[in-house]
C-alpha atoms as a PDB file:
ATOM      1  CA  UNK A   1      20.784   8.117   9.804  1.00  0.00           C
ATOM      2  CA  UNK A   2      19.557   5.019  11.142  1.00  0.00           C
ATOM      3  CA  UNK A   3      16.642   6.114  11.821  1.00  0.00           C
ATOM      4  CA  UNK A   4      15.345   6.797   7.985  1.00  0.00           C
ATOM      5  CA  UNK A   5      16.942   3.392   6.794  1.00  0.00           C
ATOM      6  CA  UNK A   6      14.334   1.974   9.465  1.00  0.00           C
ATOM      7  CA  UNK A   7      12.094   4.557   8.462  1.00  0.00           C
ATOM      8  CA  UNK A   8      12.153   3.632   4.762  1.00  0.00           C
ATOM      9  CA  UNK A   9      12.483   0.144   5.217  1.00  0.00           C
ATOM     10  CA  UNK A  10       9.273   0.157   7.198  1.00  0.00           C
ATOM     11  CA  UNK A  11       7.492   1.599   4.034  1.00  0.00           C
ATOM     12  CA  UNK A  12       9.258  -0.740   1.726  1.00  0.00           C
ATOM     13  CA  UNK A  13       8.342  -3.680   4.394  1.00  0.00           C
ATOM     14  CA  UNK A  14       4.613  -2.918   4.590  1.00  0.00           C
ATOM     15  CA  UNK A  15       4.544  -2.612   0.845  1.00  0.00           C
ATOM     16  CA  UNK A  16       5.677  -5.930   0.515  1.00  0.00           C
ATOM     17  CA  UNK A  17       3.659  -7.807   2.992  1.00  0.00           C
ATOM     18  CA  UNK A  18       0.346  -6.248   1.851  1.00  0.00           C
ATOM     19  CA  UNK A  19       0.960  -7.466  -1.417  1.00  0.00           C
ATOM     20  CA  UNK A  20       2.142 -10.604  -0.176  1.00  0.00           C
ATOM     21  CA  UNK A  21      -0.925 -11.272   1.781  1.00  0.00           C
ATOM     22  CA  UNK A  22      -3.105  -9.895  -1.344  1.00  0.00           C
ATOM     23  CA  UNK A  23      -1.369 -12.665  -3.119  1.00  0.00           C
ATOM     24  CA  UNK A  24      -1.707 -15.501  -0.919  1.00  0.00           C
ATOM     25  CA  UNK A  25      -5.522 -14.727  -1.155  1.00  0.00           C
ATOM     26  CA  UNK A  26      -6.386 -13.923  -4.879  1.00  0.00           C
ATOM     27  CA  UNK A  27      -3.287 -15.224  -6.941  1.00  0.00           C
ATOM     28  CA  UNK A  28      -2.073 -18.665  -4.563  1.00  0.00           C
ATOM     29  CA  UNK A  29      -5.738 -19.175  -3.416  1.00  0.00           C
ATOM     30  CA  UNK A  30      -3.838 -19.583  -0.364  1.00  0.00           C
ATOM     31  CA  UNK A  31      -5.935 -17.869   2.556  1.00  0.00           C
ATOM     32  CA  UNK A  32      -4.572 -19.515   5.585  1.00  0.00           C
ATOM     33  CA  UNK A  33      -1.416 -18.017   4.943  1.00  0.00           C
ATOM     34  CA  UNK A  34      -2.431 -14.982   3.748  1.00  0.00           C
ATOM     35  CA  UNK A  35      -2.774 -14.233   7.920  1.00  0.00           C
ATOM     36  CA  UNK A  36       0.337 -13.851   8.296  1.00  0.00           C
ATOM     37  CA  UNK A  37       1.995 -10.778   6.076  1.00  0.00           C
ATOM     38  CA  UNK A  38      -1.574  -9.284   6.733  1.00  0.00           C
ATOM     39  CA  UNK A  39      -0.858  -9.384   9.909  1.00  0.00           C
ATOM     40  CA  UNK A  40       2.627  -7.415   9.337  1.00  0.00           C
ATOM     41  CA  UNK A  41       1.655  -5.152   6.987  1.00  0.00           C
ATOM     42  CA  UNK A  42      -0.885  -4.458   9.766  1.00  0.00           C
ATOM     43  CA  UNK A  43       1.836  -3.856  12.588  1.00  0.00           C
ATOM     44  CA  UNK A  44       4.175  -1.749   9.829  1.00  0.00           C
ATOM     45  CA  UNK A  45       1.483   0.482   9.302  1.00  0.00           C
ATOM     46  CA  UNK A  46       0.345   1.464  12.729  1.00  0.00           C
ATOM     47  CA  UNK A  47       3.822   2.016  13.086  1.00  0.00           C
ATOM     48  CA  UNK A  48       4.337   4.276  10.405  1.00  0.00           C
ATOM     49  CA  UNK A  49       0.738   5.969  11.715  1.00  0.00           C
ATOM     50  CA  UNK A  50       2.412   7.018  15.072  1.00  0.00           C
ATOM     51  CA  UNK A  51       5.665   8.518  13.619  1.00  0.00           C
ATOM     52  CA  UNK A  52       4.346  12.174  12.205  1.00  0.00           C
ATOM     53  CA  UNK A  53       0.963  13.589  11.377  1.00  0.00           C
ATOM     54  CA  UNK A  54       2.048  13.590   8.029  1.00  0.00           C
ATOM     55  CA  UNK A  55       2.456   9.565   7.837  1.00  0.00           C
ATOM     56  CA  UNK A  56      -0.665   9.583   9.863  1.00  0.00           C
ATOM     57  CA  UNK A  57      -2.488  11.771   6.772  1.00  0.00           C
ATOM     58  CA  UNK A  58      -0.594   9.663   4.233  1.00  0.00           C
ATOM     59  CA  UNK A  59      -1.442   6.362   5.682  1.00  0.00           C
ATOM     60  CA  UNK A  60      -5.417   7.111   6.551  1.00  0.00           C
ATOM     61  CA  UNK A  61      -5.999   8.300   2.937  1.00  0.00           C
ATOM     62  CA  UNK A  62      -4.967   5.363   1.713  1.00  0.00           C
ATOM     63  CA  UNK A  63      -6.030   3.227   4.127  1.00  0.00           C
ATOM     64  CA  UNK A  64     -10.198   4.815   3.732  1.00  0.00           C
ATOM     65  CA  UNK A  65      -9.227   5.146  -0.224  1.00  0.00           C
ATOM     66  CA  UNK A  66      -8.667   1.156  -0.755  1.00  0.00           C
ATOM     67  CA  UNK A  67     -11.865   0.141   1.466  1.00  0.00           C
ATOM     68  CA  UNK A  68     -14.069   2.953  -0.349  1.00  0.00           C
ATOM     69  CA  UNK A  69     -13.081   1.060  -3.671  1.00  0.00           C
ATOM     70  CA  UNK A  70     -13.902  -1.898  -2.601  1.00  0.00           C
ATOM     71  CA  UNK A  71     -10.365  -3.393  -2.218  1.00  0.00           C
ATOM     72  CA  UNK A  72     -10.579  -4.748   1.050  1.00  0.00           C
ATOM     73  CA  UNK A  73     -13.242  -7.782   0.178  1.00  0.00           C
ATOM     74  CA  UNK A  74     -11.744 -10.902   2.605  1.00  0.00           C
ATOM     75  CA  UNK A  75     -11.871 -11.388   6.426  1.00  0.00           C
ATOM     76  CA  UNK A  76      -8.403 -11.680   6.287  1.00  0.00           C
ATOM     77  CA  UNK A  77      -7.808  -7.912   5.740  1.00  0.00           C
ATOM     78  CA  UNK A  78      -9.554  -8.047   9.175  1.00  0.00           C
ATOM     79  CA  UNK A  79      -6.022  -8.868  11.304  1.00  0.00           C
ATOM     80  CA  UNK A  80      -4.141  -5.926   9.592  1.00  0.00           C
ATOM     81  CA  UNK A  81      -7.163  -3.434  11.020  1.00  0.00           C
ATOM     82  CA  UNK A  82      -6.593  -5.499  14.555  1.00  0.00           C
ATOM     83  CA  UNK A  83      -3.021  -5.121  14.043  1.00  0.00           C
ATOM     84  CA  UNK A  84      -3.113  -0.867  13.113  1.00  0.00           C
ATOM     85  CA  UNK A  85      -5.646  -0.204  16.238  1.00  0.00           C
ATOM     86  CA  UNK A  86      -3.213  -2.370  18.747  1.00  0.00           C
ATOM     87  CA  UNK A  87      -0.148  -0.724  17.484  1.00  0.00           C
ATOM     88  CA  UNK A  88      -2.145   2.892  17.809  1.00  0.00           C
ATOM     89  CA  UNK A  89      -3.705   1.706  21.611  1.00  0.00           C
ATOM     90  CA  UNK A  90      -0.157   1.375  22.238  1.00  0.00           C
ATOM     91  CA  UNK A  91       1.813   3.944  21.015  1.00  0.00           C
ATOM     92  CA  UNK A  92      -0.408   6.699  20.694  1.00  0.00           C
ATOM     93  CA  UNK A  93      -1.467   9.121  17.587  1.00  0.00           C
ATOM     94  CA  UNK A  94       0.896  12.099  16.869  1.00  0.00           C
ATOM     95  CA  UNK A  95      -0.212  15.568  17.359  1.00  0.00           C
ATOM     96  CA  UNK A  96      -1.770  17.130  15.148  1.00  0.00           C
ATOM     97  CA  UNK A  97      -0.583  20.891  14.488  1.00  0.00           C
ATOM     98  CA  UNK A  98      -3.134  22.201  12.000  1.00  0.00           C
ATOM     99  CA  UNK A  99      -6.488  19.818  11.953  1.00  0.00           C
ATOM    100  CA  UNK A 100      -7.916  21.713   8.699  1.00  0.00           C
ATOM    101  CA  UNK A 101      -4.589  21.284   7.321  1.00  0.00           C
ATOM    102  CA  UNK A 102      -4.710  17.905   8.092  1.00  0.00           C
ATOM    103  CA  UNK A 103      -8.050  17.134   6.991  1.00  0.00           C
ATOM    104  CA  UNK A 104      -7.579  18.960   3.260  1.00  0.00           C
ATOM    105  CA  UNK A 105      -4.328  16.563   2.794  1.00  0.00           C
ATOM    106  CA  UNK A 106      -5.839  13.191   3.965  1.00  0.00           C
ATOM    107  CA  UNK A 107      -9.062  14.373   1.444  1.00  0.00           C
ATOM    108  CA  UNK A 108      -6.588  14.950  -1.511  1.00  0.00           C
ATOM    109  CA  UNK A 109      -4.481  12.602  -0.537  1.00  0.00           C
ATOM    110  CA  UNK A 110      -7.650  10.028  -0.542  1.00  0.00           C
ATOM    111  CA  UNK A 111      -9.234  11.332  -3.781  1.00  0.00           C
ATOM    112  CA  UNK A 112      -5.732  10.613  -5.449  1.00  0.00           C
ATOM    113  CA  UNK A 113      -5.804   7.074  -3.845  1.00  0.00           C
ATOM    114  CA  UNK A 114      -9.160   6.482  -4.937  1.00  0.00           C
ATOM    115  CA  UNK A 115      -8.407   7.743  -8.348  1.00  0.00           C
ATOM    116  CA  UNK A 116      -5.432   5.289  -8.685  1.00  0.00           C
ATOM    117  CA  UNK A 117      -7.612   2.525  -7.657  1.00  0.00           C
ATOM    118  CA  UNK A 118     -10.620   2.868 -10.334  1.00  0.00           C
ATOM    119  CA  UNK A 119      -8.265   3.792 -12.815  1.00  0.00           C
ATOM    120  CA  UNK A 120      -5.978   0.591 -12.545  1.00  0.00           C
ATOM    121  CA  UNK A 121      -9.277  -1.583 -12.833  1.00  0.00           C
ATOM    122  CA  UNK A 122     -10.523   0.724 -15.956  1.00  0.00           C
ATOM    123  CA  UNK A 123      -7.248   1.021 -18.147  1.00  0.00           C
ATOM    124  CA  UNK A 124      -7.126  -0.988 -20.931  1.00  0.00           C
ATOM    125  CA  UNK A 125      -3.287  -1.732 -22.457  1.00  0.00           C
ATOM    126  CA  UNK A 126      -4.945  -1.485 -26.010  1.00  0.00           C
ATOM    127  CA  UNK A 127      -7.497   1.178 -25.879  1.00  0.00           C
ATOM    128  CA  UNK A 128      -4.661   3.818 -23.615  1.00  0.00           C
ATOM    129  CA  UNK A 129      -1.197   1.772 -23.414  1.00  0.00           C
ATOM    130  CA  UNK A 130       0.181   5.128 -21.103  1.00  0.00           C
ATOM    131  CA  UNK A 131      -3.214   5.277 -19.286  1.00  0.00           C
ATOM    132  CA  UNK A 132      -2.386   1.721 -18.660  1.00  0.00           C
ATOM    133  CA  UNK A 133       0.811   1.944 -17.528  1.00  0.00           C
ATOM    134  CA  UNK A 134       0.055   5.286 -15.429  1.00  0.00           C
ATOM    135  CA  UNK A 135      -2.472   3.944 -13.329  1.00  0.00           C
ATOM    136  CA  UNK A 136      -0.764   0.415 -13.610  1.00  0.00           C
ATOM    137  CA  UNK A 137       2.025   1.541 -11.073  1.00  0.00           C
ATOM    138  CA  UNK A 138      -0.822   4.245  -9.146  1.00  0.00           C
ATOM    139  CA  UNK A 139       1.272   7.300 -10.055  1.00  0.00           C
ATOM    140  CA  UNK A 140      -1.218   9.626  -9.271  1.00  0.00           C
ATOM    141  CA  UNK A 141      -1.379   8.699  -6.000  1.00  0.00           C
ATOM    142  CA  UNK A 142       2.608   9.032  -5.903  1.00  0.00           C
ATOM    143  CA  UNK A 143       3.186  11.879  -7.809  1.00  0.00           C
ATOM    144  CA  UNK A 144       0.084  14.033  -6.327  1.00  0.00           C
ATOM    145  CA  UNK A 145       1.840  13.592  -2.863  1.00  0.00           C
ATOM    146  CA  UNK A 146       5.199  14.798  -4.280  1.00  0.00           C
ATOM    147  CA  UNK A 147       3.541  17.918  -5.090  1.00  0.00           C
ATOM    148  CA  UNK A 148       1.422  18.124  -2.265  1.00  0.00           C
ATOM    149  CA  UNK A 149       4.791  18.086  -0.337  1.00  0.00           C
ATOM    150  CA  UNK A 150       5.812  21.581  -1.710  1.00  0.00           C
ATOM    151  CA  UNK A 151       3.002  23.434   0.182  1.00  0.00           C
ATOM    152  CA  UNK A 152       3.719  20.671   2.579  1.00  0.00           C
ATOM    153  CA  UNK A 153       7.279  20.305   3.298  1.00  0.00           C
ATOM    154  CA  UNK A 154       7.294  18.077   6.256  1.00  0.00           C
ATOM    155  CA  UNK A 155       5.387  16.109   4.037  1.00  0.00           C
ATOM    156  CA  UNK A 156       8.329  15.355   2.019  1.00  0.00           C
ATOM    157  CA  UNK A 157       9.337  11.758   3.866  1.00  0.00           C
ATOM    158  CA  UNK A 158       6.088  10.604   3.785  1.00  0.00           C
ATOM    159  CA  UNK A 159       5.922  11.110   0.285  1.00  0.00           C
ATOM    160  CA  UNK A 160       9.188   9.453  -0.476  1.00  0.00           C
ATOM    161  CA  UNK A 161       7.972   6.483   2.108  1.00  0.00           C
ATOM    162  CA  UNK A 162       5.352   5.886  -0.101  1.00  0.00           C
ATOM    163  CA  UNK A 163       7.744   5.357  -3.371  1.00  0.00           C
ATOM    164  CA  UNK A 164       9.276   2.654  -1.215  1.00  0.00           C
ATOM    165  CA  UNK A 165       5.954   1.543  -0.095  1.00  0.00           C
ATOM    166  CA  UNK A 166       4.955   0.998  -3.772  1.00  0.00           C
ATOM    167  CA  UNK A 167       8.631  -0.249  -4.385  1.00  0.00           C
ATOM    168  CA  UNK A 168       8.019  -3.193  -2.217  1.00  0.00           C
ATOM    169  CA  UNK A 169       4.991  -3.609  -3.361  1.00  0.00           C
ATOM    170  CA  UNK A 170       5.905  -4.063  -6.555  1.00  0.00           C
ATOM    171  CA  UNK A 171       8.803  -6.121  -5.974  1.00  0.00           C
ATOM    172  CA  UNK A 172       6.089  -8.470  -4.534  1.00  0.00           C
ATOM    173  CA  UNK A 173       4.117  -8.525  -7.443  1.00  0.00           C
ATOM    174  CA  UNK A 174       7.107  -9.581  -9.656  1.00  0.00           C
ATOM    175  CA  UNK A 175       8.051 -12.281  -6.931  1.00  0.00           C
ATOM    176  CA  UNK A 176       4.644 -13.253  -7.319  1.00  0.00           C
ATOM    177  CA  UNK A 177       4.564 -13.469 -11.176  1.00  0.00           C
ATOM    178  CA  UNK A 178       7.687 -15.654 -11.439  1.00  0.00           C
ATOM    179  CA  UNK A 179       6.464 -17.447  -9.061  1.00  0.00           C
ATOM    180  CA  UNK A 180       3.551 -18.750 -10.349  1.00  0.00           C
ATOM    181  CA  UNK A 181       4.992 -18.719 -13.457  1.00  0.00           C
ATOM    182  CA  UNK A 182       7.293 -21.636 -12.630  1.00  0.00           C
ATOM    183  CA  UNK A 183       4.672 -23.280 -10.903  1.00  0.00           C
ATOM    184  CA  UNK A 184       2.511 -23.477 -14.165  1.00  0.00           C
ATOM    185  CA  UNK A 185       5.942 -25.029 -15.801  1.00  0.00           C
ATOM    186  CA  UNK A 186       6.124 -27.521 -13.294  1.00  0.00           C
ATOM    187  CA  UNK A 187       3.213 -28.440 -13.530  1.00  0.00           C
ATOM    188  CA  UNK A 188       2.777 -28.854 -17.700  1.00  0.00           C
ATOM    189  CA  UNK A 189       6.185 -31.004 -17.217  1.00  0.00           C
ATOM    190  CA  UNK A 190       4.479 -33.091 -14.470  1.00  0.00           C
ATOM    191  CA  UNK A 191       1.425 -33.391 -16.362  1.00  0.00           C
ATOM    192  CA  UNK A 192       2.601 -33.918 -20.012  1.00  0.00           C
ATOM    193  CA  UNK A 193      -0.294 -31.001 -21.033  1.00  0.00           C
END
């Protein structure tokens, strides 16, 4: 049992400190820091990489799907790539059972991701508000590995990692929002404007 509450909380963790990290650099122009949860997210998900070929698959698609769309655009992304390669040097990859198995879920698994990621910059709230909010929270991504898990089964924790995954991420994001949010208030009381 304690082993999935680590398990899980790994997902939810590197969630959280990718966005954290994607914050400190784009929303808190803030890219000293931004080292830091890079850095973690970096270690969580080499982590995560060496637990199953299924995280592995999981993990990789999304991992080639974010850099193919052009996500991964600061040097400080670099230290979470440093961070997955140490973490793999040092534990090892997983076996993997079945490689064409393995290579037709990372490619569907990646065409999802990629899918998620051009559709959250092209959704417009006005033009499609459920487009919007569909790609908004990248539920193809999460719901296309939910079914991939019923071919799949040992899929099936992967796919729920990544709901915590997105969980923290999202948490993040809200964090984020407030935060700023009462910055801008301090600041138009400080200010007067």
């Amino acid at each position: 049992m304690i082993e999935w509450i680590g398990y899980f909380v790994a997902y939810f963790l590197a969630g959280f400190t990718l966005k954290m990290g994607d914050d400190l650099l784009d929303v808190f122009k803030r890219p000293s820091l931004a080292w830091i949860p890079l850095a973690v997210s970096g270690l969580l998900f080499g982590l995560i990489m060496t637990i199953t070929e299924y995280d592995l698959a999981l993990l990789v698609s999304i991992i080639i799907g974010v850099v193919v769309s052009g996500k991964v655009n600061r040097p400080q992304f670099s230290v979470g790539f440093v961070s997955i390669f140490g973490i793999i040097i040092l534990f090892g990859l997983p076996t993997i059972t079945a490689w064409l198995d393995w290579l037709a879920l990372v490619v569907m698994m990646f065409l999802s991701a990629v899918l998620d990621e051009k559709g959250n910059d092209w959704a417009n709230p006005e033009i499609s508000p459920r487009a919007y909010q569909f790609f908004q929270y990248r539920f193809t991504m999460k719901v296309s590995v939910l079914l991939l898990s019923i071919p799949w089964p040992l899929l099936l924790p992967a796919a729920i990692g990544l709901w915590f995954f997105d969980t923290g991420y999202e948490i993040m994001e809200w964090s984020g929002r407030q935060l700023q949010s009462s910055q801008k208030k301090l600041d138009t009381s400080l200010t007067g404007v």
